[in-house]
Protein backbone atom coordinates (compact mmCIF):
# COMPACT_ATOMS: atom_id res chain seq x y z
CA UNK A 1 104.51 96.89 139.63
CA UNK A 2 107.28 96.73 142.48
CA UNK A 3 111.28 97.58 142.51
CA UNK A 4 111.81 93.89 142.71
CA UNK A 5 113.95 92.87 139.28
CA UNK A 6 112.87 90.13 136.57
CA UNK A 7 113.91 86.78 136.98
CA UNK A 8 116.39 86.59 134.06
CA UNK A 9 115.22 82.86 133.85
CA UNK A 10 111.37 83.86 132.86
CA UNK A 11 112.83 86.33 130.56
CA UNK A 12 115.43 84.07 128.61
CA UNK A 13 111.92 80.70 128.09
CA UNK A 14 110.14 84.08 127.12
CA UNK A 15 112.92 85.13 124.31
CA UNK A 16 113.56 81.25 123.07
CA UNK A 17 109.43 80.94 122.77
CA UNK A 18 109.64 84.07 120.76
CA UNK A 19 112.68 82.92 118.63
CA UNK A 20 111.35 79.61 117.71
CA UNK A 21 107.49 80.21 117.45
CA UNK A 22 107.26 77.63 119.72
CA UNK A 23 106.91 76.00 123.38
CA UNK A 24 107.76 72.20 122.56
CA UNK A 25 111.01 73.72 120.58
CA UNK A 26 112.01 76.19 123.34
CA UNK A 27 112.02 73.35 125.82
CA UNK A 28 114.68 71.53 123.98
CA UNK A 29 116.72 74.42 124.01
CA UNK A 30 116.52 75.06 127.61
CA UNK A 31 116.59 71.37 128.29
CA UNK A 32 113.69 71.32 130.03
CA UNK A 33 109.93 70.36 129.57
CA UNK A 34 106.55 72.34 127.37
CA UNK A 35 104.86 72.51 130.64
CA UNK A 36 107.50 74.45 132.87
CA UNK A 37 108.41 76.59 129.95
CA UNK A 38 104.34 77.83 129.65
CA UNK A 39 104.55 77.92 133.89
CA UNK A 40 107.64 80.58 133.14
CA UNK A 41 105.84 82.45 130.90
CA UNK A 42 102.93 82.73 133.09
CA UNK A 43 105.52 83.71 135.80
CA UNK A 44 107.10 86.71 133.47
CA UNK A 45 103.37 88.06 132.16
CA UNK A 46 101.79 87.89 136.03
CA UNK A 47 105.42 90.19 137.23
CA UNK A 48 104.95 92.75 133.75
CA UNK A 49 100.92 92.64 134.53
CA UNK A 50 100.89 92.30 130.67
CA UNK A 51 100.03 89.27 128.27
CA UNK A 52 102.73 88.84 126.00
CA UNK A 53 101.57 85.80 124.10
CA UNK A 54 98.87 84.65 122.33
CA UNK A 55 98.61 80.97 122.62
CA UNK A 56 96.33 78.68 120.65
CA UNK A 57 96.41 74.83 119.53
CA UNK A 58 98.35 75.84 116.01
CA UNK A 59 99.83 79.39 116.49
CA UNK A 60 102.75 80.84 119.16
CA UNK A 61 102.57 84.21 118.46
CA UNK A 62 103.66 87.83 120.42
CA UNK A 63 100.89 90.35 121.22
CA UNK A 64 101.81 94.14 120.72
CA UNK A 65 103.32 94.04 124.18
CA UNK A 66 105.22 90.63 123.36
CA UNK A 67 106.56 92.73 120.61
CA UNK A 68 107.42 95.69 122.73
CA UNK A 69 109.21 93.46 125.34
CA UNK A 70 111.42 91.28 123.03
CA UNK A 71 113.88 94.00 122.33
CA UNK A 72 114.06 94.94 125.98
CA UNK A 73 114.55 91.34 127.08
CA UNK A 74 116.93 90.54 124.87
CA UNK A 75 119.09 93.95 125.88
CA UNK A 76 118.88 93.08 129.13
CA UNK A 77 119.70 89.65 128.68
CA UNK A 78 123.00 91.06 126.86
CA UNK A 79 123.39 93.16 129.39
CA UNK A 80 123.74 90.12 131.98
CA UNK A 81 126.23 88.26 129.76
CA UNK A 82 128.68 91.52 129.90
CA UNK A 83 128.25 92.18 133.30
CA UNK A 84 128.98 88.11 134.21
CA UNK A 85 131.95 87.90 131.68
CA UNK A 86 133.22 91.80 131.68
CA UNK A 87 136.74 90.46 131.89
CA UNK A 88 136.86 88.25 128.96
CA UNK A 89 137.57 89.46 125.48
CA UNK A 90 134.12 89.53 123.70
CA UNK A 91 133.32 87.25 120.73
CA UNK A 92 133.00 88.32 117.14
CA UNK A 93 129.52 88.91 116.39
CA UNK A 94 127.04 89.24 113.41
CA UNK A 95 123.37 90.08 114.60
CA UNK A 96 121.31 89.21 111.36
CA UNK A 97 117.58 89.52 110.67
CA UNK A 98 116.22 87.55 107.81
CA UNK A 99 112.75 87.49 106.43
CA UNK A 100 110.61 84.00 107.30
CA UNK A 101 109.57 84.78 103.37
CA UNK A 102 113.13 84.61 102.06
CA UNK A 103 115.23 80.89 103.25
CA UNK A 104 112.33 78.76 103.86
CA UNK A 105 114.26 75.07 104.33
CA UNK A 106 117.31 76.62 102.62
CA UNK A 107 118.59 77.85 105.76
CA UNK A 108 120.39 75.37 106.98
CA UNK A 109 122.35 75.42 103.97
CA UNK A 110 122.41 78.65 104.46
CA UNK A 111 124.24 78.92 107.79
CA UNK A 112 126.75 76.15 106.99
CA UNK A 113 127.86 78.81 104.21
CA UNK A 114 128.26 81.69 106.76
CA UNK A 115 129.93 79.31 109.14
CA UNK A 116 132.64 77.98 106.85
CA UNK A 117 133.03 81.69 105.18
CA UNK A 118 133.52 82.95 108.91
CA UNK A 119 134.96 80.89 111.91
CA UNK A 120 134.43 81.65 114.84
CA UNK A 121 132.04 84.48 114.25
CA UNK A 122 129.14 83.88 116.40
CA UNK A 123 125.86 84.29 114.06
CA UNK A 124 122.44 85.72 116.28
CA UNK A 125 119.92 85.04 113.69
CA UNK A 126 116.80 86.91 113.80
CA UNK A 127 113.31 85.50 111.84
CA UNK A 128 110.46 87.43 111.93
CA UNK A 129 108.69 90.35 109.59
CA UNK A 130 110.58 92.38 106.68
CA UNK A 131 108.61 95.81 108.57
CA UNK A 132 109.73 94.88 112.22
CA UNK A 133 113.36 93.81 111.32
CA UNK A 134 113.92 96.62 109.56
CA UNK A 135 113.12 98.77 112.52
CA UNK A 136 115.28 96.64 114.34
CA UNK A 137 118.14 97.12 111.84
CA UNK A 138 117.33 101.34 112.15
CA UNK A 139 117.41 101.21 115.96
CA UNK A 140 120.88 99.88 115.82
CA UNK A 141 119.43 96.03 117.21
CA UNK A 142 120.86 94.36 113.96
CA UNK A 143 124.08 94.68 111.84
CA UNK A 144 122.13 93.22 108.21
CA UNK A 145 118.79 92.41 107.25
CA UNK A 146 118.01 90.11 104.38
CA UNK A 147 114.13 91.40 103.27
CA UNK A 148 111.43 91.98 101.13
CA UNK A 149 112.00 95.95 99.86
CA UNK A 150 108.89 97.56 101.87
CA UNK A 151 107.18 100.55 100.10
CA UNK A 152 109.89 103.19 98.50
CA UNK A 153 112.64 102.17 100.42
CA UNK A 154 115.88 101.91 98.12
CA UNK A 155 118.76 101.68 100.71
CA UNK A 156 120.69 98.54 100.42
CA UNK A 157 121.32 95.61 97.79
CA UNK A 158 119.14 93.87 95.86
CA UNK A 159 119.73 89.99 95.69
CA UNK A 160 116.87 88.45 93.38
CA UNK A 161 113.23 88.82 92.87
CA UNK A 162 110.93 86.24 94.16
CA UNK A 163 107.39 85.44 91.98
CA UNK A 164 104.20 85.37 94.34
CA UNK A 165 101.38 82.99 93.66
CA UNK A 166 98.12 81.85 95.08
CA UNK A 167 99.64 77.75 96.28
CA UNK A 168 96.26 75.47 97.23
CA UNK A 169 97.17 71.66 97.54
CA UNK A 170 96.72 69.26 94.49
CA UNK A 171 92.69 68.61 93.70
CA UNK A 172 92.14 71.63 96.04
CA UNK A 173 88.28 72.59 95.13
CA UNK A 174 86.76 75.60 96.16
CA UNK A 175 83.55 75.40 98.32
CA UNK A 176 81.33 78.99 98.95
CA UNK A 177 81.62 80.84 101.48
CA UNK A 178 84.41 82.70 100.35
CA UNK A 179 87.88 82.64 99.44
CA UNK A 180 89.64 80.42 102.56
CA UNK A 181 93.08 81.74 103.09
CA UNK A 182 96.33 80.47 104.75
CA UNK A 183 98.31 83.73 106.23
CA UNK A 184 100.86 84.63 108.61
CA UNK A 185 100.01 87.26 111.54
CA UNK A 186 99.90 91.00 110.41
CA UNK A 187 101.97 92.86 110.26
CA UNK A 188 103.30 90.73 107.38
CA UNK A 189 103.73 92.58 104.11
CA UNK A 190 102.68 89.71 102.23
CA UNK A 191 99.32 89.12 104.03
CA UNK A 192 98.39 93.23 103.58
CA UNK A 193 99.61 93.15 100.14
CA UNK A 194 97.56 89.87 99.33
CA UNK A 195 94.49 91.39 101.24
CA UNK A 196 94.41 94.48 99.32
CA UNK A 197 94.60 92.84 96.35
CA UNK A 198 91.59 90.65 96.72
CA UNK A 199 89.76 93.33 98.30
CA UNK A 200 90.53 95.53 94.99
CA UNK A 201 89.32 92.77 92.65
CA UNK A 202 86.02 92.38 94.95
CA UNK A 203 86.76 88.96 95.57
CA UNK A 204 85.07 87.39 99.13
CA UNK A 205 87.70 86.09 101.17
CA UNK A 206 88.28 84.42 104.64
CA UNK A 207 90.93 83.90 107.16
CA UNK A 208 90.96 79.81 107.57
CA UNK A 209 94.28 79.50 109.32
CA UNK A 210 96.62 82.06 110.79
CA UNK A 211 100.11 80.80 111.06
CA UNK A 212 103.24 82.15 113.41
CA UNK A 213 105.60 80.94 110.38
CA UNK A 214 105.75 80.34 106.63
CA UNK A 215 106.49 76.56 107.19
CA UNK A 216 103.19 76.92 109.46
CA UNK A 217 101.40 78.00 106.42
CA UNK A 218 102.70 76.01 103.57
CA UNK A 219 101.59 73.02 106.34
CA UNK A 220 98.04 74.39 106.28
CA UNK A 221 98.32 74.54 102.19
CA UNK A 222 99.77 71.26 102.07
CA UNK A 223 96.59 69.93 103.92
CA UNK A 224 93.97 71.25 101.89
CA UNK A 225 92.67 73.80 104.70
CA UNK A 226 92.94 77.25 102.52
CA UNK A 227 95.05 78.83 99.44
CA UNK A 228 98.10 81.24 100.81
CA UNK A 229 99.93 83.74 98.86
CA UNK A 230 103.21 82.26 98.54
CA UNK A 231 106.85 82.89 97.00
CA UNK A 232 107.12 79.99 94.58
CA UNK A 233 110.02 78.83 95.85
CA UNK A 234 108.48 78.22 99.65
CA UNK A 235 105.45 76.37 98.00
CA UNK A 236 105.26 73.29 99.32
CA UNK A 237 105.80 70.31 97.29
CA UNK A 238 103.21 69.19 95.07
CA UNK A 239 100.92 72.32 95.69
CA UNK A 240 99.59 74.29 92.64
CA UNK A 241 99.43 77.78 91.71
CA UNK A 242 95.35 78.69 91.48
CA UNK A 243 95.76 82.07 90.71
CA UNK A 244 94.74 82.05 87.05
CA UNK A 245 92.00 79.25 87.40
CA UNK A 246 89.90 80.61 90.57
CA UNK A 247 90.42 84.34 88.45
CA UNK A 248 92.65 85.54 91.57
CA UNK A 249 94.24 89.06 91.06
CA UNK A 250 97.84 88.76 90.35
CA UNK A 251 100.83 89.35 93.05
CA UNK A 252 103.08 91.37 92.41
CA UNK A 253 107.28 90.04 92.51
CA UNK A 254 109.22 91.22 95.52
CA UNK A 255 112.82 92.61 95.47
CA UNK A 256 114.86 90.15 98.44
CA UNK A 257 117.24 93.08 99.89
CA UNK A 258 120.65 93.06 101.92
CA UNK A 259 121.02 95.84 104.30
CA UNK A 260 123.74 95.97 106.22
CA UNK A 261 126.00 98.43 108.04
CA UNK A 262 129.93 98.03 107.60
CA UNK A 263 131.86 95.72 110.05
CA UNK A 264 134.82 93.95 110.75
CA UNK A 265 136.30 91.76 108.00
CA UNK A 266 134.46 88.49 109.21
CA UNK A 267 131.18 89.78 109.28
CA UNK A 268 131.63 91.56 105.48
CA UNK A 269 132.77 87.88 104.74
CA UNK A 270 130.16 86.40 105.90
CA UNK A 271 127.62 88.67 104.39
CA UNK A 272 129.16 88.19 101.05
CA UNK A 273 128.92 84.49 101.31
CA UNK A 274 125.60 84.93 102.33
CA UNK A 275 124.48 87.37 99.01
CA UNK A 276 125.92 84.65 96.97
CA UNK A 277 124.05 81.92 98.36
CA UNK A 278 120.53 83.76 98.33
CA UNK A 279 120.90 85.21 94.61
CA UNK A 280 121.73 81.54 93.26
């Protein structure tokens, strides 16, 4: 690898790919077109001599040096904005990490609530894994994390508990070959958790569909492809819970946490506004 620095253009397509779990969406938000945001990519991996995505017709997804990467592009991406506008006073900020299992299509809601509890706070939303955002949130990359509680951590406050069941589509009929499942990429907590418990209760099982999202996955559900361990309340319409008539082993209910780190009045508003909305 040379001296010669990264094109800050291939970096930001690789960061809005990784944001939005996909290339059609991250050329609308650069304003430009699927095929020139893939050429940028394949710009950025040829200059790191590293593949950082893992491409396929249904699933956008980071590989472990995608993963690596993000936090340093985004850093130095931060770092360009405050060296271009050193001089001007910078804006109010809340850098927020929330679980893909938590909002499902609430968030929208969601972030009209934060944005009429907090004007002109600018909100850098996060999706991804409970595990990896709250690494983020330890590292000092986030301010608050809305997540599942992961293995005997106790830190922060507890919101609600969401039920888990096995969702298949309605008149979903199982065929042999084993159990087909509908999962999001590990590390998900969800996917080891629902793994383990299969694998406990000797119960065959196979991987039908992989998806970069939990809207990805209720889609696979909601066309009959597999059965995906679900919080009830990101089923998608119509689907059933299977657990008790295919004799599936029972999930377990997961705490939904708020982590968060003390801030300016603004942000605390915000993340008030924002307990309120996920615990009704």
């Amino acid at each position: 690898m040379t001296e010669r620095p990264l094109d800050l253009e291939l970096v930001r397509t690789f960061v809005q790919i990784a944001e939005l779990s996909s290339f059609t969406r991250a050329a609308e938000a650069l304003g430009g077109t699927q095929a020139g945001v893939s050429v940028k990519l394949r710009k950025l991996e040829q200059r790191l001599g590293r593949t950082l995505m893992e491409r396929t017709p249904r699933l956008v997804r980071l590989t472990a040096d995608g993963v690596l990467f993000l936090e340093r592009a985004r850093r130095l991406l931060a770092a360009d904005r405050e060296a271009r506008l050193w001089d001007a006073a910078p804006p109010r900020r809340l850098r927020l990490g929330i679980s893909d299992h938590v909002t499902g299509d609430t968030l929208p809601g969601l972030l009209r609530r934060l944005s009429a509890a907090s004007p002109g706070l600018v909100f850098d939303i996060r999706m991804g894994f409970s595990r990896l955002l709250l690494d983020s949130f330890d590292a000092g990359d986030l301010d608050a994390v809305v997540v599942r509680r992961e293995g005997d951590r106790r830190d922060g406050q507890a919101l609600r508990q969401d039920r888990y069941g096995w969702f298949a589509a309605p008149g979903w009929r199982e065929e042999g070959g084993g159990l087909p499942l509908a999962l999001l990429a590990a590390p998900c907590g969800v996917r080891a958790g629902a793994i383990a418990a299969l694998d406990s209760a000797g119960r065959d099982w196979r991987e039908a569909f992989t998806g970069g999202s939990v809207s990805s996955v209720g889609a696979a559900v909601a066309a009959g492809l597999a059965v995906a361990p679900l919080a009830a309340h990101l089923a998608p319409p119509g689907s059933v819970d299977v657990g008790a008539a295919l004799n599936l082993p029972p999930l377990p209910a997961s705490t939904v946490m708020l982590i968060a780190r003390a801030g300016e009045a603004s942000a605390r508003a915000a993340l008030r506004e924002l307990a309120a909305f996920l615990r009704a």
